[in-house]
N, C-alpha and C. Protein backbone atom coordinates (compact mmCIF):
# COMPACT_ATOMS: atom_id res chain seq x y z
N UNK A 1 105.03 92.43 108.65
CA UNK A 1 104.41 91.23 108.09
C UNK A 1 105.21 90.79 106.88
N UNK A 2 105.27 89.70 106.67
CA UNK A 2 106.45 88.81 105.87
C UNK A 2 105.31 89.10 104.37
N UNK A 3 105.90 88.90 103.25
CA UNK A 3 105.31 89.02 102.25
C UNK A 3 104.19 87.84 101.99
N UNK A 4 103.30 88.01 101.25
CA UNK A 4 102.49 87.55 100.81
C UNK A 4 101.61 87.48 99.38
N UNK A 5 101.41 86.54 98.46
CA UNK A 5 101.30 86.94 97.36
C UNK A 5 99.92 86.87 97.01
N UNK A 6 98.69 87.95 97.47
CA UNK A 6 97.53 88.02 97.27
C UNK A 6 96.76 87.89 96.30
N UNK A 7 97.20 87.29 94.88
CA UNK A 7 96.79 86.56 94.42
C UNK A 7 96.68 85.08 93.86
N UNK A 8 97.18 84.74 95.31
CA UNK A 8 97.32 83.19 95.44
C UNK A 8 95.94 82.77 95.41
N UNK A 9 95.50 81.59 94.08
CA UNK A 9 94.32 80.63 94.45
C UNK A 9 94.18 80.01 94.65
N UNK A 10 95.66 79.07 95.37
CA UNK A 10 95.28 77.75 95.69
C UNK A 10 94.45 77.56 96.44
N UNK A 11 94.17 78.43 97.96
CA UNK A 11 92.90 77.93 98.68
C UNK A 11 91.56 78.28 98.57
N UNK A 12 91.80 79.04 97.12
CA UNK A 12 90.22 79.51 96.80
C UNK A 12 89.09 78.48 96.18
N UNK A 13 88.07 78.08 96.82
CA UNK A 13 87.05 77.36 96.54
C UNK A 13 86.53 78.23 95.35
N UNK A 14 86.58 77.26 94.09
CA UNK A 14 85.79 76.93 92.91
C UNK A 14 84.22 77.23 93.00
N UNK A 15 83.46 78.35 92.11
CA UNK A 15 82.04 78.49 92.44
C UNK A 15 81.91 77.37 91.42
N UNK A 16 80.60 76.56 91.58
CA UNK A 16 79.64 76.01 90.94
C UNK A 16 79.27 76.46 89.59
N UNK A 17 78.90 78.32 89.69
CA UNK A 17 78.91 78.91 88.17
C UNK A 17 80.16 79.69 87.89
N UNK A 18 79.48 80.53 87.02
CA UNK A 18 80.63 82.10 86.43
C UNK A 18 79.72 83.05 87.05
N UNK A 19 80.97 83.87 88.07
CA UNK A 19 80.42 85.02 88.67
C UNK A 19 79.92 86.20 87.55
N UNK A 20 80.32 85.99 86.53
CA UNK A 20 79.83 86.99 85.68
C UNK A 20 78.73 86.73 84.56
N UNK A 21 78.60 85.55 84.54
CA UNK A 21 77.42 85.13 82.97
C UNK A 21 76.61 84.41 83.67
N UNK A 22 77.02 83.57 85.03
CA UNK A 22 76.11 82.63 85.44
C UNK A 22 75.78 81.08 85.42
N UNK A 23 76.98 81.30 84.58
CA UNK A 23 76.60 79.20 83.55
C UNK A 23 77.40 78.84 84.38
N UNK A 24 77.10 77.29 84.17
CA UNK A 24 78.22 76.09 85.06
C UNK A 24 79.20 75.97 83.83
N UNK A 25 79.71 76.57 83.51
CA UNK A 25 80.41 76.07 82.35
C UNK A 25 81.70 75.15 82.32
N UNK A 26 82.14 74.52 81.70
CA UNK A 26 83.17 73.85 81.89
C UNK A 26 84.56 74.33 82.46
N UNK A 27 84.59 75.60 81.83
CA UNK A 27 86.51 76.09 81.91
C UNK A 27 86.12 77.03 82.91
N UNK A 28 85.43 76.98 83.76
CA UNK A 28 85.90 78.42 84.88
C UNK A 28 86.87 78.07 85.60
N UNK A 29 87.18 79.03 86.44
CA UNK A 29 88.40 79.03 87.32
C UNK A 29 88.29 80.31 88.38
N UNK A 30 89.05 79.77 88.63
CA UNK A 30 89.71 81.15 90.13
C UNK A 30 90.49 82.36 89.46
N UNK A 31 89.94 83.65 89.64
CA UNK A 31 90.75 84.93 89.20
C UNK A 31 90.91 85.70 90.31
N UNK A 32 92.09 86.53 90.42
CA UNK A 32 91.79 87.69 91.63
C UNK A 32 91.29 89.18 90.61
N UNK A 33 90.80 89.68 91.28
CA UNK A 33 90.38 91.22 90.93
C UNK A 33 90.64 92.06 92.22
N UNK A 34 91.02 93.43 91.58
CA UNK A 34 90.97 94.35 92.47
C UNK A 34 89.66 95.13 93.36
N UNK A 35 89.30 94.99 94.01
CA UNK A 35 87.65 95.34 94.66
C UNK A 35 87.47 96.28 95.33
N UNK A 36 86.19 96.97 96.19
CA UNK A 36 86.68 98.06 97.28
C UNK A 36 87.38 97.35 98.19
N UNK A 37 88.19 97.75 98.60
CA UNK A 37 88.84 97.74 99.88
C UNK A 37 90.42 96.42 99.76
N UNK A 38 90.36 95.95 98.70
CA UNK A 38 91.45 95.07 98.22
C UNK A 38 91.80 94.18 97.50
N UNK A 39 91.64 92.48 97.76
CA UNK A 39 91.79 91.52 96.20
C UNK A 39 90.40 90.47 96.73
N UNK A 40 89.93 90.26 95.60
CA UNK A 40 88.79 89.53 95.81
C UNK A 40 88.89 88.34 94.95
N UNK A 41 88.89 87.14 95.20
CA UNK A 41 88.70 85.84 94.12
C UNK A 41 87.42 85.66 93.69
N UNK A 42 87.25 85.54 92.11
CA UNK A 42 86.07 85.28 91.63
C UNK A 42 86.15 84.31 91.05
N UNK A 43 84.90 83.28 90.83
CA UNK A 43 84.99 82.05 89.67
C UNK A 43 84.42 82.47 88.50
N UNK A 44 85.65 82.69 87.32
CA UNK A 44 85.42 82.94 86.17
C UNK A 44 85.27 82.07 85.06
N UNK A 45 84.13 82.38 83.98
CA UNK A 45 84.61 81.59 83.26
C UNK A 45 86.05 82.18 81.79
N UNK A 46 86.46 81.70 81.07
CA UNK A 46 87.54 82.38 80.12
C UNK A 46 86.76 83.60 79.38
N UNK A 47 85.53 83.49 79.04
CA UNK A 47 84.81 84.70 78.45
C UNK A 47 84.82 85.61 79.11
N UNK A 48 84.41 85.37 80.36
CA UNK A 48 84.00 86.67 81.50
C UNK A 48 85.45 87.09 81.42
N UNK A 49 86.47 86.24 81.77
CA UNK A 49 87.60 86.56 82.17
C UNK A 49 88.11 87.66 81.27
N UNK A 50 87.99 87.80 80.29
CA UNK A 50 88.51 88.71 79.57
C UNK A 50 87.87 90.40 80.02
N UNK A 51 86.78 90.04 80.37
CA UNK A 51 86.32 91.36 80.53
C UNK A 51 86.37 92.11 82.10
N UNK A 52 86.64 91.11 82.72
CA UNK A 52 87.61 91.44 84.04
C UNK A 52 86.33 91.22 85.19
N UNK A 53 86.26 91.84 86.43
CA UNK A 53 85.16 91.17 87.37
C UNK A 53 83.80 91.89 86.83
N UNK A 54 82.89 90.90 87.40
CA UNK A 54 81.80 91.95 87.35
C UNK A 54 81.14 92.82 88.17
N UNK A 55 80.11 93.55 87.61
CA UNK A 55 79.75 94.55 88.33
C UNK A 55 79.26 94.30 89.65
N UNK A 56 79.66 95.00 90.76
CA UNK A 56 78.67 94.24 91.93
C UNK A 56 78.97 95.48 92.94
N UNK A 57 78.32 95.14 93.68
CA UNK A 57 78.05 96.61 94.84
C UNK A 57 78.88 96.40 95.58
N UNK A 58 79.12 97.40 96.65
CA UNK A 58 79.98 97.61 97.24
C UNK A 58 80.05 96.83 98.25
N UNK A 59 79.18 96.51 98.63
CA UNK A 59 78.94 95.14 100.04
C UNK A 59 79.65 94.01 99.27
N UNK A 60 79.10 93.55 98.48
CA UNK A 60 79.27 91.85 97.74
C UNK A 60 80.87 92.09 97.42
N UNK A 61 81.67 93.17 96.74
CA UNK A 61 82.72 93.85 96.62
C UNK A 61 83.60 93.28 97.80
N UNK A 62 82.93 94.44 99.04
CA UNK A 62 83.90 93.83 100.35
C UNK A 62 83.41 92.54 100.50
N UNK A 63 82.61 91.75 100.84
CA UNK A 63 82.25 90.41 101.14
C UNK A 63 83.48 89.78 100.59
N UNK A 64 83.69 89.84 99.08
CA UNK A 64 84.52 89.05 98.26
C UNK A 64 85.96 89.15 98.67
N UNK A 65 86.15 90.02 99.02
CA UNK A 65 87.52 90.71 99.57
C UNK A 65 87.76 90.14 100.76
N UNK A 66 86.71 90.38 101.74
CA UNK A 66 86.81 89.17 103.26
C UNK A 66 86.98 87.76 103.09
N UNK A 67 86.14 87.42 102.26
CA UNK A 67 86.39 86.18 101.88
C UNK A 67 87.84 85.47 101.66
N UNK A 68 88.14 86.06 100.31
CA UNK A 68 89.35 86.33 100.07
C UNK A 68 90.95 86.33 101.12
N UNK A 69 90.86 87.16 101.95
CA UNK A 69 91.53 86.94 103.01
C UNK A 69 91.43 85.98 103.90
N UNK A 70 90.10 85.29 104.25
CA UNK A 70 90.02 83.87 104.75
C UNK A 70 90.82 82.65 104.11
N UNK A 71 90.61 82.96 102.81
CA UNK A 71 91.56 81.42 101.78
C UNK A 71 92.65 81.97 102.30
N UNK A 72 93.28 83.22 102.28
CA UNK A 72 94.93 83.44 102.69
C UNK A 72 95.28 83.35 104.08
N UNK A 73 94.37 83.29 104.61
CA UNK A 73 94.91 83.14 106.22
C UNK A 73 95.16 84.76 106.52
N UNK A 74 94.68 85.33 106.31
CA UNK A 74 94.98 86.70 106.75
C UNK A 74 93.67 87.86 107.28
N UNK A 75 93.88 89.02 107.98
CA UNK A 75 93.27 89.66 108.12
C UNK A 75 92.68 90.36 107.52
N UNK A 76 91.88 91.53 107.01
CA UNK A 76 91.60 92.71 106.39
C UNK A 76 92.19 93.34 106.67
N UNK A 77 92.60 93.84 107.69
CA UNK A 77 94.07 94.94 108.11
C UNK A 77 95.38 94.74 107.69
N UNK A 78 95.63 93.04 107.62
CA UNK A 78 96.54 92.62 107.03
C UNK A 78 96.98 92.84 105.75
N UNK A 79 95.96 92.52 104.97
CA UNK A 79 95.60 92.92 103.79
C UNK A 79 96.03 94.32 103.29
N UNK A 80 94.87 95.40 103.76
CA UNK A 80 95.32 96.50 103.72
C UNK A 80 96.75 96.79 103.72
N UNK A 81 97.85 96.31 104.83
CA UNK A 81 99.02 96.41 105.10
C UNK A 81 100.02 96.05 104.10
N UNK A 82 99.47 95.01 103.62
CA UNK A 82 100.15 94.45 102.11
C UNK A 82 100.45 95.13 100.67
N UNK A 83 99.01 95.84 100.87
CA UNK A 83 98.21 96.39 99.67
C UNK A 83 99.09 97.44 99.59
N UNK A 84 99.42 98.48 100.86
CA UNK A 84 99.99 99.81 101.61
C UNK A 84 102.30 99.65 100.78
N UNK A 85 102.03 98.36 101.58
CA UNK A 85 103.87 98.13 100.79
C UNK A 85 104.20 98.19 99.22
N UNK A 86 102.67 96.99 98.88
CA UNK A 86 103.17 96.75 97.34
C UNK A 86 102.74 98.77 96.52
N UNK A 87 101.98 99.26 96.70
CA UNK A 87 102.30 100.62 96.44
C UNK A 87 103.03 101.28 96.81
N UNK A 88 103.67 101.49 97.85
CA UNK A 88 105.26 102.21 98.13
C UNK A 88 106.39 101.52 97.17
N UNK A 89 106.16 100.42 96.87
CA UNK A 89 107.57 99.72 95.83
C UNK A 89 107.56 100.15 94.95
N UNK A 90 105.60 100.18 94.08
CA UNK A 90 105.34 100.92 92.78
C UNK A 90 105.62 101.84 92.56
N UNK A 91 105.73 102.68 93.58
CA UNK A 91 106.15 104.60 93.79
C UNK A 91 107.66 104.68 92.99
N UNK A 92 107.98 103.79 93.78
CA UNK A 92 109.97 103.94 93.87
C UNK A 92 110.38 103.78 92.53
C-alpha cells in the first residue's frame, strides 16, 4: 500500500461542538489523536487541544478510528498496515 498521511483533515467533517468541553465555540477544529486500535479525528476546541483527546471508552475510541478511515478512504486493516510501517521506520 502506497503511503498515506493519517493525519490528513481535509475530509474530516467539523463537529458542531468540542469533543472535549462540549461548547460550540468559535475556534474548534479537526485534530488527529492516537486511539485504540489507530488515528481518530476529533473536533477540538484550542483549550481542549492542549490537553490532547478526551477520555472516552473503548467503543467510541474505535468508532472514532472507523470513522476516521472513512474520511481517508481506507480500511481498518489498511490502517493497521500503515500504522505497522510507520513503526518499523521509527525502529530503524
Amino acid at each position: 500500500m502506497a503511503w498515506l498521511d493519517l493525519d490528513d483533515t481535509s475530509r474530516c467533517p467539523l463537529g458542531e461542538v468540542c469533543a472535549g468541553c462540549g461548547l460550540p465555540v468559535p475556534d474548534r477544529r479537526v485534530w488527529t489523536a492516537r486511539g485504540f486500535g489507530g488515528v481518530m479525528c476529533l473536533t477540538l476546541c484550542g483549550s481542549c487541544q492542549v490537553f490532547g483527546a478526551p477520555r472516552m471508552s473503548t467503543l467510541d475510541s474505535v468508532r472514532a478510528v472507523v470513522a476516521h478511515c472513512g474520511h481517508l478512504g481506507i480500511t481498518l486493516d489498511e490502517m493497521g498496515e500503515l500504522l505497522d510501517a510507520e513503526s518499523d521506520q521509527e525502529g530503524r
